[in-house]
PDB file of N, CA and C in Angstrom:
ATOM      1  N   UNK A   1      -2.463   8.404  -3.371  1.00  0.00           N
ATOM      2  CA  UNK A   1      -1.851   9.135  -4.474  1.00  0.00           C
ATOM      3  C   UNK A   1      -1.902  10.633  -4.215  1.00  0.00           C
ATOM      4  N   UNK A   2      -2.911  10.879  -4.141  1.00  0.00           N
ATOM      5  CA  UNK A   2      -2.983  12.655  -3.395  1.00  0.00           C
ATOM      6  C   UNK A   2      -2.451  13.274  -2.058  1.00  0.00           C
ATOM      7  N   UNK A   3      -2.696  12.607  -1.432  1.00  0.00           N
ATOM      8  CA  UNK A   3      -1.397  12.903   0.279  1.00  0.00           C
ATOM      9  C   UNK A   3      -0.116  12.474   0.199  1.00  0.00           C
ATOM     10  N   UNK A   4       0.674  11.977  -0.730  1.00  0.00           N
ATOM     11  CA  UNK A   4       1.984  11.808  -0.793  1.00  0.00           C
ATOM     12  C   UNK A   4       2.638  12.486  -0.776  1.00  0.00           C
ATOM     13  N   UNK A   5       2.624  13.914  -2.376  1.00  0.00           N
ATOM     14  CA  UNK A   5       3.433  14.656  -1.980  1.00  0.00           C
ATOM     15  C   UNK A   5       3.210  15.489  -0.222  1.00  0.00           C
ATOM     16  N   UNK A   6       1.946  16.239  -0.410  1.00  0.00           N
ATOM     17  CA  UNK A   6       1.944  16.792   0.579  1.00  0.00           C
ATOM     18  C   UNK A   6       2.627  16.520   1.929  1.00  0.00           C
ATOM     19  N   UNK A   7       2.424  14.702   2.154  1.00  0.00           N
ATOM     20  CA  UNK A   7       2.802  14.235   3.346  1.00  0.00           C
ATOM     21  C   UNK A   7       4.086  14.378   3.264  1.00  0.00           C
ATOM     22  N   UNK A   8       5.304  14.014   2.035  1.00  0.00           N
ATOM     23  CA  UNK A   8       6.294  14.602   1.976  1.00  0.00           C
ATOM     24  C   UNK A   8       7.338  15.945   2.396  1.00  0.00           C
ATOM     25  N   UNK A   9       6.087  16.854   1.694  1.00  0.00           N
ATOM     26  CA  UNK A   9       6.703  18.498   2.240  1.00  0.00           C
ATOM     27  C   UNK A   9       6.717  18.805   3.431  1.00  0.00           C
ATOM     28  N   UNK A  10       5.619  18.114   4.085  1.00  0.00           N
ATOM     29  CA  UNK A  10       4.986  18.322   5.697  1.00  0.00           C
ATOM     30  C   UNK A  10       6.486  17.660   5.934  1.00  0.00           C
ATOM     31  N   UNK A  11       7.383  16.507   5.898  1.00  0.00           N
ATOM     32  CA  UNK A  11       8.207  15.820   6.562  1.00  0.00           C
ATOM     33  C   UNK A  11       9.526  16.325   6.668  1.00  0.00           C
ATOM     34  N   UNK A  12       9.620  17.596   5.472  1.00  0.00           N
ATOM     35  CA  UNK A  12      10.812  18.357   5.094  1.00  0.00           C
ATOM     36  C   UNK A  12      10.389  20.178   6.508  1.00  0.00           C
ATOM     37  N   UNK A  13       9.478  20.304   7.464  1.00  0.00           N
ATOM     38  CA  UNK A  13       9.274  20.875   8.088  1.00  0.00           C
ATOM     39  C   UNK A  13       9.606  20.791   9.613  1.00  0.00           C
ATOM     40  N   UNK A  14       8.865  22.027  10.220  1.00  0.00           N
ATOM     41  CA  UNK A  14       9.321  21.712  11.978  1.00  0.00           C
ATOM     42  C   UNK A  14       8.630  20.965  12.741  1.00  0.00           C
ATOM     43  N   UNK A  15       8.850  20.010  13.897  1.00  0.00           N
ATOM     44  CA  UNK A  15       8.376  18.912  14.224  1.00  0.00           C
ATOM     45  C   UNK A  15       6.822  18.753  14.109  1.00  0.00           C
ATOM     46  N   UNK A  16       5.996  19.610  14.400  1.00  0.00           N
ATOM     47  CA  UNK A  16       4.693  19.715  14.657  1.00  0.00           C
ATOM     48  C   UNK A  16       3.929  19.134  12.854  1.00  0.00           C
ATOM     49  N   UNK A  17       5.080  19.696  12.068  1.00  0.00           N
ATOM     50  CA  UNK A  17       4.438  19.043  10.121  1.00  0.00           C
ATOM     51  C   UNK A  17       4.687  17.580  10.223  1.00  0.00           C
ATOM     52  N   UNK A  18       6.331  17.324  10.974  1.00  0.00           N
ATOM     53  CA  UNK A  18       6.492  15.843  10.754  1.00  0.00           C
ATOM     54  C   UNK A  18       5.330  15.277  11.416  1.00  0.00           C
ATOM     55  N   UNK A  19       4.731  15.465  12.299  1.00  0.00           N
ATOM     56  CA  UNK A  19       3.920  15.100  13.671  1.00  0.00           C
ATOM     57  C   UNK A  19       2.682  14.464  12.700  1.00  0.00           C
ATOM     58  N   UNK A  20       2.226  15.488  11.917  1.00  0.00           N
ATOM     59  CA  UNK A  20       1.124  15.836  10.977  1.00  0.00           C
ATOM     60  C   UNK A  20       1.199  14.787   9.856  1.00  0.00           C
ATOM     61  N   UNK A  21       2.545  14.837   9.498  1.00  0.00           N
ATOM     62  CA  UNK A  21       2.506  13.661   8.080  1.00  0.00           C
ATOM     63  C   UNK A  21       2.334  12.905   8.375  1.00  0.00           C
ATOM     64  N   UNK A  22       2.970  12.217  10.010  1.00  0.00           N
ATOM     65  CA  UNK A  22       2.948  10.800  10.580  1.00  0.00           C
ATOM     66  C   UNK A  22       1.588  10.353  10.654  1.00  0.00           C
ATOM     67  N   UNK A  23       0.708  11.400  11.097  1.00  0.00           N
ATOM     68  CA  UNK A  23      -0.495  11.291  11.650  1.00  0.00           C
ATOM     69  C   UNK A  23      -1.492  10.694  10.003  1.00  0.00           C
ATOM     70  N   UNK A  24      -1.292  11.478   9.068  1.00  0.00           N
ATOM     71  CA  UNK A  24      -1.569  11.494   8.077  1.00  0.00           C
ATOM     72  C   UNK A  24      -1.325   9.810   7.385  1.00  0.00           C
ATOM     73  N   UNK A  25       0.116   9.486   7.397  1.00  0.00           N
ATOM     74  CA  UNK A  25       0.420   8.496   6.591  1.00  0.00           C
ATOM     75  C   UNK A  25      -0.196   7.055   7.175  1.00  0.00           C
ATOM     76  N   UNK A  26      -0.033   7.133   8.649  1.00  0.00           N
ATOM     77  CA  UNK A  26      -0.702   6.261   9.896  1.00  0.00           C
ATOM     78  C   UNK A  26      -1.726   5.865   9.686  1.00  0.00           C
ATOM     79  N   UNK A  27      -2.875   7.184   9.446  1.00  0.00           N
ATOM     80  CA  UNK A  27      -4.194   7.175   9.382  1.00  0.00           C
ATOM     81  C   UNK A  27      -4.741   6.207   7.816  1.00  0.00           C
ATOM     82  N   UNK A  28      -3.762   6.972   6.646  1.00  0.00           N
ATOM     83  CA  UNK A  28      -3.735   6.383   5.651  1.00  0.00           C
ATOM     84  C   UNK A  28      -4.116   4.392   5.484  1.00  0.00           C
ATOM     85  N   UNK A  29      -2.416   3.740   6.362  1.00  0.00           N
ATOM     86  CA  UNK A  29      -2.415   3.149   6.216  1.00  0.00           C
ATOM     87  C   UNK A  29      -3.565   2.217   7.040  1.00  0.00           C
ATOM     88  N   UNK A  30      -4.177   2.789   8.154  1.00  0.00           N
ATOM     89  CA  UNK A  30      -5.050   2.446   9.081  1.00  0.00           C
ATOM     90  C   UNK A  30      -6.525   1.792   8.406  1.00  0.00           C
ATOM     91  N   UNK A  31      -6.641   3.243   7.073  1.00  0.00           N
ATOM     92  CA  UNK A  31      -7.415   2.551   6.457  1.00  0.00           C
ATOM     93  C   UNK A  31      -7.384   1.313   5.221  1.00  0.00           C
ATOM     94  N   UNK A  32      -6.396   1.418   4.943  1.00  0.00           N
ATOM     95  CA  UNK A  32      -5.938  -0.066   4.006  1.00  0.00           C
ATOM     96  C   UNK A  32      -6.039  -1.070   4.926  1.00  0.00           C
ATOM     97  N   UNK A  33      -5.491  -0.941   6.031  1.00  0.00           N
ATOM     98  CA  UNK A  33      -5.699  -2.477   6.966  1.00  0.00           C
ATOM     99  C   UNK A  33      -6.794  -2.916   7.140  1.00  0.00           C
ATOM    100  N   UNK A  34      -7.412  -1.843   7.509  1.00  0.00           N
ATOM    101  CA  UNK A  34      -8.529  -2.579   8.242  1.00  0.00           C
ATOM    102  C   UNK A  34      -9.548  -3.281   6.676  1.00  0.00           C
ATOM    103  N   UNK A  35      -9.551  -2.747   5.955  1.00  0.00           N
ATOM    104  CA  UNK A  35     -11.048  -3.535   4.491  1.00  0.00           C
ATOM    105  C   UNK A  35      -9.608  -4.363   3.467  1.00  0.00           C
ATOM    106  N   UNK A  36      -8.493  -4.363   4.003  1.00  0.00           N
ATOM    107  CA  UNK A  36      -8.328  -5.664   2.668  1.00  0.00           C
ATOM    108  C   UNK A  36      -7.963  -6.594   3.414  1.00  0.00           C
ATOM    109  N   UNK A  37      -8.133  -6.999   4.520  1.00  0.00           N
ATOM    110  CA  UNK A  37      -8.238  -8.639   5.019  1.00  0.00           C
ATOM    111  C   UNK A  37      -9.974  -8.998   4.576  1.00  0.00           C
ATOM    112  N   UNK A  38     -10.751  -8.087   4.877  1.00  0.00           N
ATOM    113  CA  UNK A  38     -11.973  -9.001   3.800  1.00  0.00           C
ATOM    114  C   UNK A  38     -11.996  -8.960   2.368  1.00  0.00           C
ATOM    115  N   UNK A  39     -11.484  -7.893   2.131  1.00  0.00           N
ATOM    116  CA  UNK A  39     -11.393  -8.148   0.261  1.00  0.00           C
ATOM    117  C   UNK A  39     -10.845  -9.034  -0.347  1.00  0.00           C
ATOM    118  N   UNK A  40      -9.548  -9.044   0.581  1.00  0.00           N
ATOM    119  CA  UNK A  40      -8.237 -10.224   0.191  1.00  0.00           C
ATOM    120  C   UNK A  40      -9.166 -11.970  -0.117  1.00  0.00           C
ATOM    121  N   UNK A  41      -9.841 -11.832   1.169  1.00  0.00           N
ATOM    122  CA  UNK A  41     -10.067 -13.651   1.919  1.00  0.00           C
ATOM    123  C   UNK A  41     -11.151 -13.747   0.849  1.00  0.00           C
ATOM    124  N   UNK A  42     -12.038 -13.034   0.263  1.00  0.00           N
ATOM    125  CA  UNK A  42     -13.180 -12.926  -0.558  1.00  0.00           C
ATOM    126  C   UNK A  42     -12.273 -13.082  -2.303  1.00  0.00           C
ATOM    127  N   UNK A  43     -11.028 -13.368  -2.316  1.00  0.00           N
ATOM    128  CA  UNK A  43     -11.112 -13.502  -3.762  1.00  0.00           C
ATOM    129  C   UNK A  43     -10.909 -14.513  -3.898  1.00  0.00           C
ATOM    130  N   UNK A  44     -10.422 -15.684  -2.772  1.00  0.00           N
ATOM    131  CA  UNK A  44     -10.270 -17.256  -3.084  1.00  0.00           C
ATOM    132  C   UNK A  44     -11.036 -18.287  -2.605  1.00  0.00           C
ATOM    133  N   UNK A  45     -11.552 -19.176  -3.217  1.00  0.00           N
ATOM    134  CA  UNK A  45     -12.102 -20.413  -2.933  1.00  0.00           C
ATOM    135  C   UNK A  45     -11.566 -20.671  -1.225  1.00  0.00           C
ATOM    136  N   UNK A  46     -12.900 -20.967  -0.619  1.00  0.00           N
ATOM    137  CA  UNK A  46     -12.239 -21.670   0.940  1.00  0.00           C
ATOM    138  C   UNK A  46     -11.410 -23.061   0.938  1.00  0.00           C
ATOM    139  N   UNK A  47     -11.152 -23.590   0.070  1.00  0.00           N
ATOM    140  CA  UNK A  47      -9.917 -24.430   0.463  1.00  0.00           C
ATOM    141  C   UNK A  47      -8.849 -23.853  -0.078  1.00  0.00           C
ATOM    142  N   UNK A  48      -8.353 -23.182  -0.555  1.00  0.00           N
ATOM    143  CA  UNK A  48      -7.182 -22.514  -0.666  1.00  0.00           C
ATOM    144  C   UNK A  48      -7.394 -20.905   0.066  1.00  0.00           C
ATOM    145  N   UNK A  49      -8.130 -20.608   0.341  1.00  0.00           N
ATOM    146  CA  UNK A  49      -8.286 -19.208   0.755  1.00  0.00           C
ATOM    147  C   UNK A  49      -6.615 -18.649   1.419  1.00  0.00           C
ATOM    148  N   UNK A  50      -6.178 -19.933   2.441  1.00  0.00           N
ATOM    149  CA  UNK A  50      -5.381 -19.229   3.631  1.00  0.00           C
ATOM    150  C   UNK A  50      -4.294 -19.231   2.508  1.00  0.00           C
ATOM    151  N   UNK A  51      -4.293 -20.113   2.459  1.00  0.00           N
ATOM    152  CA  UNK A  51      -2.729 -20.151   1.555  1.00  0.00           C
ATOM    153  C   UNK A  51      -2.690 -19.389   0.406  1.00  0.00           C
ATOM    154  N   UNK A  52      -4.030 -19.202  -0.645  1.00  0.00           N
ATOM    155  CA  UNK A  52      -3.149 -18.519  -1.374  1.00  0.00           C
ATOM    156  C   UNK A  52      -3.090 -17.135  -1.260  1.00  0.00           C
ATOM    157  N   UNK A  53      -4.180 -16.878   0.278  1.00  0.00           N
ATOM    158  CA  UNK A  53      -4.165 -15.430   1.098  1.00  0.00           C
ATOM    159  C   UNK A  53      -2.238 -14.969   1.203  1.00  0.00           C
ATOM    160  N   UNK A  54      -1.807 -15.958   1.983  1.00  0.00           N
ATOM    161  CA  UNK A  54      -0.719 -15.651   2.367  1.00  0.00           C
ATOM    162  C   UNK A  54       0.752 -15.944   1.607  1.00  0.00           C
ATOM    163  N   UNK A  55       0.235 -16.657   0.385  1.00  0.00           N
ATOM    164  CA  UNK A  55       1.673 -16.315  -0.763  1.00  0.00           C
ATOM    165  C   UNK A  55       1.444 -15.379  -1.321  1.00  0.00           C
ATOM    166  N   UNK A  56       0.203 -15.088  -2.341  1.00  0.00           N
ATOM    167  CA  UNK A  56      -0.110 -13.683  -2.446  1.00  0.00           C
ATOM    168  C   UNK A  56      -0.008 -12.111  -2.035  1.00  0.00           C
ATOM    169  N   UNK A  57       0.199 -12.382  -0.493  1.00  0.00           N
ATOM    170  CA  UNK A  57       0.824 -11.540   0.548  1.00  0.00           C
ATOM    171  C   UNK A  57       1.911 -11.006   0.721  1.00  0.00           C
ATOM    172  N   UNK A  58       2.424 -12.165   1.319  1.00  0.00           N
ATOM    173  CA  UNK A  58       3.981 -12.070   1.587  1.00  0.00           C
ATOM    174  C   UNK A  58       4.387 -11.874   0.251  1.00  0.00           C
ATOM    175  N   UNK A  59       4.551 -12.578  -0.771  1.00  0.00           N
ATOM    176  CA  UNK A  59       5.207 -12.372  -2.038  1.00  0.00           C
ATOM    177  C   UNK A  59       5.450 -10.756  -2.620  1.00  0.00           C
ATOM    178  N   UNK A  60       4.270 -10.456  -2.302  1.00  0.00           N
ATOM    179  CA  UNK A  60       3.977  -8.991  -2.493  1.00  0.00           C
ATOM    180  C   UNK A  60       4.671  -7.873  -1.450  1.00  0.00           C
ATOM    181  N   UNK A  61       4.594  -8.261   0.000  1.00  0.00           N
ATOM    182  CA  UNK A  61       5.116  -7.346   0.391  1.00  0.00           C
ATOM    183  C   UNK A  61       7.031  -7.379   0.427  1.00  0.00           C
ATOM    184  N   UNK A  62       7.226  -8.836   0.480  1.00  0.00           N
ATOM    185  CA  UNK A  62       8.378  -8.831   0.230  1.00  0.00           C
ATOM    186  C   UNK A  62       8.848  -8.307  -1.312  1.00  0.00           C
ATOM    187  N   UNK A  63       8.617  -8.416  -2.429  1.00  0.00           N
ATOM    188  CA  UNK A  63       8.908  -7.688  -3.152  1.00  0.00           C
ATOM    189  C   UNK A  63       8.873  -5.807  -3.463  1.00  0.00           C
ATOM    190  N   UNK A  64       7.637  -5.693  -3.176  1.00  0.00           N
ATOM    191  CA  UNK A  64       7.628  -4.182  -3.243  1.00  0.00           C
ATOM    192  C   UNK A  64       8.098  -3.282  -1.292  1.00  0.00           C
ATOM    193  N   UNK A  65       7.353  -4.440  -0.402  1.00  0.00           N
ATOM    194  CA  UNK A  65       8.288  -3.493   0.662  1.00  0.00           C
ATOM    195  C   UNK A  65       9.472  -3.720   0.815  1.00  0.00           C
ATOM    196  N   UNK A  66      10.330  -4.917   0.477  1.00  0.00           N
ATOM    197  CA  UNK A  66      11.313  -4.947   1.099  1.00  0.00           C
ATOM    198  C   UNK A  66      12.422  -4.473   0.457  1.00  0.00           C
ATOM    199  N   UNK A  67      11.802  -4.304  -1.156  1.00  0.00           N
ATOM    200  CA  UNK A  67      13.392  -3.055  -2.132  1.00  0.00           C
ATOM    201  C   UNK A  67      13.167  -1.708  -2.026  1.00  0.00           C
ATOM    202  N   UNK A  68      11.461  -1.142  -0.945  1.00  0.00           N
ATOM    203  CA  UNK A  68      11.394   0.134  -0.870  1.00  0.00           C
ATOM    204  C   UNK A  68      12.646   1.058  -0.206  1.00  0.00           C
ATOM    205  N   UNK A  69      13.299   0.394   1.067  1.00  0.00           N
ATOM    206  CA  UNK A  69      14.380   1.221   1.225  1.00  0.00           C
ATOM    207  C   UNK A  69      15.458   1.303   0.170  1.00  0.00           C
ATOM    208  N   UNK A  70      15.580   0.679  -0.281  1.00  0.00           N
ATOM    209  CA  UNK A  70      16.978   0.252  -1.498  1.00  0.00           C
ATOM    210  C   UNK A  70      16.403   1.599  -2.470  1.00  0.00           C
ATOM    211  N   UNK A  71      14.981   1.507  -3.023  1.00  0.00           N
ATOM    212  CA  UNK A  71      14.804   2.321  -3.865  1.00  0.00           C
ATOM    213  C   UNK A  71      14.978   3.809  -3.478  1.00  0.00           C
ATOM    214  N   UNK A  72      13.912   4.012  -2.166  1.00  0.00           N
ATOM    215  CA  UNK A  72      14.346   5.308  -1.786  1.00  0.00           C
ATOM    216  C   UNK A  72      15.719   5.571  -1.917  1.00  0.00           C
ATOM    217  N   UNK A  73      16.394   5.233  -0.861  1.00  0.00           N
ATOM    218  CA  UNK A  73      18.386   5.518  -1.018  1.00  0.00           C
ATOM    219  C   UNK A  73      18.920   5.917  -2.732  1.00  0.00           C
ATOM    220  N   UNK A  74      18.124   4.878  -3.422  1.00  0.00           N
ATOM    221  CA  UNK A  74      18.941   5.023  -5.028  1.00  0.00           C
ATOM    222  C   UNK A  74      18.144   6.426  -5.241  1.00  0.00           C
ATOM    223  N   UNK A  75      16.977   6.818  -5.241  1.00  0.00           N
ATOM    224  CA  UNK A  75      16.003   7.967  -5.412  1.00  0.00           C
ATOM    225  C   UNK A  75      17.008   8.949  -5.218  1.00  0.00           C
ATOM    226  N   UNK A  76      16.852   8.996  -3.654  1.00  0.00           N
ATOM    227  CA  UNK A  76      17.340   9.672  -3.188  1.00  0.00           C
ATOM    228  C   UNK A  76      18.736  10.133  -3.501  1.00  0.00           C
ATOM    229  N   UNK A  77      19.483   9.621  -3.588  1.00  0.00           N
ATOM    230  CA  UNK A  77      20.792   9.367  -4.115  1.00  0.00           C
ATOM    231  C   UNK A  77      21.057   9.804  -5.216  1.00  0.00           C
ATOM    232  N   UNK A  78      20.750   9.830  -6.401  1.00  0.00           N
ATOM    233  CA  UNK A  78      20.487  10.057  -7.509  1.00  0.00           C
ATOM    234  C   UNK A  78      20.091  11.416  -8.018  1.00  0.00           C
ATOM    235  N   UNK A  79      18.803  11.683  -6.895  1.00  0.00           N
ATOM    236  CA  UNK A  79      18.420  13.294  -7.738  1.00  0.00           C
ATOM    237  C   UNK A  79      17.885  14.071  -6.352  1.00  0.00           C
ATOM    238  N   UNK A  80      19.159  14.074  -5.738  1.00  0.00           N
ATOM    239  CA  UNK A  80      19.077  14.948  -4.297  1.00  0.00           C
ATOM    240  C   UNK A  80      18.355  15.648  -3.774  1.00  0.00           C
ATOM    241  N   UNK A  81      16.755  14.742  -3.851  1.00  0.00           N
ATOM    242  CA  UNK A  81      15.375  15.606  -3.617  1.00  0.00           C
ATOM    243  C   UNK A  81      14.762  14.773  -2.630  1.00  0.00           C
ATOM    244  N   UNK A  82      14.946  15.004  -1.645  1.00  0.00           N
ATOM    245  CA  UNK A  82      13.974  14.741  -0.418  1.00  0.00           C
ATOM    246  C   UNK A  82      12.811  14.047  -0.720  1.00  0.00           C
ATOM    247  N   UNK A  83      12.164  15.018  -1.610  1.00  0.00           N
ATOM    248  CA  UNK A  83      10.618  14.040  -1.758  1.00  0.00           C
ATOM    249  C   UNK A  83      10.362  13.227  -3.531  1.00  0.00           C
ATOM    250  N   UNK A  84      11.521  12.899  -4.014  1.00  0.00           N
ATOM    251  CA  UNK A  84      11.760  11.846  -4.817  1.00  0.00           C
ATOM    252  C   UNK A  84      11.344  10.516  -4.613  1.00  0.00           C
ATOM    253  N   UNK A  85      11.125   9.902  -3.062  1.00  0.00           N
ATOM    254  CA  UNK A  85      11.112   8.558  -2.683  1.00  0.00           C
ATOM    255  C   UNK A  85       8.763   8.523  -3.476  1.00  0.00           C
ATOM    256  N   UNK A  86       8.406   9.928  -2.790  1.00  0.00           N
ATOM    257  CA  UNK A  86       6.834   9.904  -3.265  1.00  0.00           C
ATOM    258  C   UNK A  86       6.718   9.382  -4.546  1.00  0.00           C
ATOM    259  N   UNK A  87       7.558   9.308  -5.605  1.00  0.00           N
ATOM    260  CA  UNK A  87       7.290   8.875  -6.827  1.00  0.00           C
ATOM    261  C   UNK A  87       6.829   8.029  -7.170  1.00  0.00           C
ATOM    262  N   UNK A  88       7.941   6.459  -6.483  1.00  0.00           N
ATOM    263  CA  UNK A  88       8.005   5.547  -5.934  1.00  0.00           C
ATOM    264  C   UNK A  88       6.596   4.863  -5.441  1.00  0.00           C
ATOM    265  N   UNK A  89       6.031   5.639  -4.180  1.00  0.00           N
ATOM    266  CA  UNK A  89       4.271   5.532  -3.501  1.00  0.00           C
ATOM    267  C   UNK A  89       3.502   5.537  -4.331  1.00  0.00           C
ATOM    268  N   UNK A  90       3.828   7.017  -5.596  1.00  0.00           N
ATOM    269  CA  UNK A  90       2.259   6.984  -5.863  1.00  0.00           C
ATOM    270  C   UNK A  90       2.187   6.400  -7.341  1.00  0.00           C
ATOM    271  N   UNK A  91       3.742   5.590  -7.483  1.00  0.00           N
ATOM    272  CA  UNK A  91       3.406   4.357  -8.826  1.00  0.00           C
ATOM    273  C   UNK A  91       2.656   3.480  -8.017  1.00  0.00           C
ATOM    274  N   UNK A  92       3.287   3.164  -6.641  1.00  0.00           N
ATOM    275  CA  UNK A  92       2.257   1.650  -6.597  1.00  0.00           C
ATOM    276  C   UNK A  92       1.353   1.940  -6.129  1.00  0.00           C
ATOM    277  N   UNK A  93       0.766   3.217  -5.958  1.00  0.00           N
ATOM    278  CA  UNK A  93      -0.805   3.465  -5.539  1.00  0.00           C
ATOM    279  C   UNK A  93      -1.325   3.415  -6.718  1.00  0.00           C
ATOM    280  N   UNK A  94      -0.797   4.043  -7.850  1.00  0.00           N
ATOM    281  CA  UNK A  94      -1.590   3.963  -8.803  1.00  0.00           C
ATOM    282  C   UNK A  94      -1.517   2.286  -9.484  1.00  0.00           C
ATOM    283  N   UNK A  95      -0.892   1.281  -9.182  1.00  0.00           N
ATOM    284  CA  UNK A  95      -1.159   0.062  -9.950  1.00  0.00           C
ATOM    285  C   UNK A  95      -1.978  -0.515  -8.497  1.00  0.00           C
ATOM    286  N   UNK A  96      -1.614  -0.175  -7.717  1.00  0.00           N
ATOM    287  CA  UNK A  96      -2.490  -1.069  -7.026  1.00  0.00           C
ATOM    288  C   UNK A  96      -4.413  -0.583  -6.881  1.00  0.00           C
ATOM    289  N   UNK A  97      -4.523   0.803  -7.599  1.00  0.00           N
ATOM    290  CA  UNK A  97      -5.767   1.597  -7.553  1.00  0.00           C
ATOM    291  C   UNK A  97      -6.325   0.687  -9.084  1.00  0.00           C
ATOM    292  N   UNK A  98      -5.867   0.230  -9.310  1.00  0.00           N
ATOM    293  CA  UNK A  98      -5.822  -0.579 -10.850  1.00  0.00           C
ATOM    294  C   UNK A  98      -5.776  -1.724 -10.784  1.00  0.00           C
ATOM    295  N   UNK A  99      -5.429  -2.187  -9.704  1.00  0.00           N
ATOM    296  CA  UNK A  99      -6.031  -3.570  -9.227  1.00  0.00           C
ATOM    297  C   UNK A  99      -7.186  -3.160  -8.941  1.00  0.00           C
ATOM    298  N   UNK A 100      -7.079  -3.003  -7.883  1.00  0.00           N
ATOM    299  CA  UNK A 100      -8.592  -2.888  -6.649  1.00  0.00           C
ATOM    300  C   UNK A 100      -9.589  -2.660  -7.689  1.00  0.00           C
ATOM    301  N   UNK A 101      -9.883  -1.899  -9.096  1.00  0.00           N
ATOM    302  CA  UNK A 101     -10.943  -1.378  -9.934  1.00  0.00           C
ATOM    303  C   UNK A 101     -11.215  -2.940 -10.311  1.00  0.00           C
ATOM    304  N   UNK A 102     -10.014  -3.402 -10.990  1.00  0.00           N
ATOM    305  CA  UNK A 102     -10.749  -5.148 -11.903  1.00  0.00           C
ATOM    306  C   UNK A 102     -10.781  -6.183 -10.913  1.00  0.00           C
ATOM    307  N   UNK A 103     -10.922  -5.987  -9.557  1.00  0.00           N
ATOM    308  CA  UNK A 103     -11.090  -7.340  -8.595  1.00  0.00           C
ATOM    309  C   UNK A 103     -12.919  -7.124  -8.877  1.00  0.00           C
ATOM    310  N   UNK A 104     -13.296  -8.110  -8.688  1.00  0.00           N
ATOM    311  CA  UNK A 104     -14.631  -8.899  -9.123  1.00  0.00           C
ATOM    312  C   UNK A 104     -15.185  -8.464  -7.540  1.00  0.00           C
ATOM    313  N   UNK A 105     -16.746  -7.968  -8.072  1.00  0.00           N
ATOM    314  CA  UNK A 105     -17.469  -7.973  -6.535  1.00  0.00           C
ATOM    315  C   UNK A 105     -18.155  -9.441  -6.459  1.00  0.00           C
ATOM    316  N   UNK A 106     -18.088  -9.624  -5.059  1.00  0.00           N
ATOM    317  CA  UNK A 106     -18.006 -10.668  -4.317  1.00  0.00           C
ATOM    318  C   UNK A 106     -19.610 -10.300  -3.434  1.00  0.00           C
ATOM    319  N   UNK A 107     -19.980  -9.543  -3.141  1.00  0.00           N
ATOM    320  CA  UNK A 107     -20.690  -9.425  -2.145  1.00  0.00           C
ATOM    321  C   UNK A 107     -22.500 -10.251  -1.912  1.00  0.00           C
ATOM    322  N   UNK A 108     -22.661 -10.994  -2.994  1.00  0.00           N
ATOM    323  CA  UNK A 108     -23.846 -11.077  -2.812  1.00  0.00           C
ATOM    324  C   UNK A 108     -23.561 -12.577  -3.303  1.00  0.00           C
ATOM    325  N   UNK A 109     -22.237 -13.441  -3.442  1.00  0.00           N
ATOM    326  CA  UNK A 109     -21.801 -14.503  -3.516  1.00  0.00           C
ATOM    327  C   UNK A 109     -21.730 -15.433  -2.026  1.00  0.00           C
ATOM    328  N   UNK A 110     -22.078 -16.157  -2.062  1.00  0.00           N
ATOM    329  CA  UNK A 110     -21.588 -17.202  -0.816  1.00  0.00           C
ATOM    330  C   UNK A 110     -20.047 -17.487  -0.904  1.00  0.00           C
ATOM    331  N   UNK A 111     -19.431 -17.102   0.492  1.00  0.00           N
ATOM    332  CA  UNK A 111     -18.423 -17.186   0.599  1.00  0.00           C
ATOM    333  C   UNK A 111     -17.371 -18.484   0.195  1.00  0.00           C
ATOM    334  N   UNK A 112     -18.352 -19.239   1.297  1.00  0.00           N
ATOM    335  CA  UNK A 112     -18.204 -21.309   1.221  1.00  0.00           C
ATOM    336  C   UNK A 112     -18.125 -21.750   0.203  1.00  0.00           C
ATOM    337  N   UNK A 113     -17.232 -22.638  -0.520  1.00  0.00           N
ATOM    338  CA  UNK A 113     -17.297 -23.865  -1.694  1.00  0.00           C
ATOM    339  C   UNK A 113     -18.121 -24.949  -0.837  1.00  0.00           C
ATOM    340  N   UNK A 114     -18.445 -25.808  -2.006  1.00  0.00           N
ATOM    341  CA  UNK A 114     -19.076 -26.864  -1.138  1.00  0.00           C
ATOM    342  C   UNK A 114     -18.575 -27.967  -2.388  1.00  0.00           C
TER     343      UNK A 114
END
């Protein structure tokens, strides 16, 4: 939610800012990858874990990534501002920062059903 715009303005600059946002947004996402494949696998029972790992997933990214270009373009399109598409990011940072708060800690649970 806080490096969006910025990473934005950096992208409206000379190559060395784009260089910087990339580096920035990369790094960003570097860290989401790597801690929600254990957060994810830790919210379901091990006999459904994979599966409902991966409708949960896909469902999700196909919905919110796959109308993100559509949205940007309409954004964009609409109110001829370059960094309009950030709006977009830092709604679903903020619902997804609103998930992540009410997911249940897990950590001192046994993983295994039996």
């Amino acid at each position: 939610m806080i490096l969006t715009f910025p990473g934005f303005l950096l992208l409206q600059g000379a190559f060395a800012s784009i260089v910087l946002a990339h580096v920035i947004f990369g790094s960003l996402v570097g860290i989401f990858g790597g801690a929600y494949p254990a957060a994810f696998s830790e919210m379901f029972p091990t006999k459904v874990r994979y599966s409902a790992l991966s409708l949960g997933y896909s469902v999700s990214v196909s919905i919110f990534g796959g109308t993100a270009p559509l949205i940007f373009t309409y954004l964009l399109q609409r109110t001829e501002n370059p960094i309009s598409p950030a709006f977009y990011i830092v709604a679903a940072a903020v619902i997804s920062t609103i998930a992540a708060l009410t997911v249940a800690e897990t950590a001192h649970r046994p993983l295994l059903d039996t």
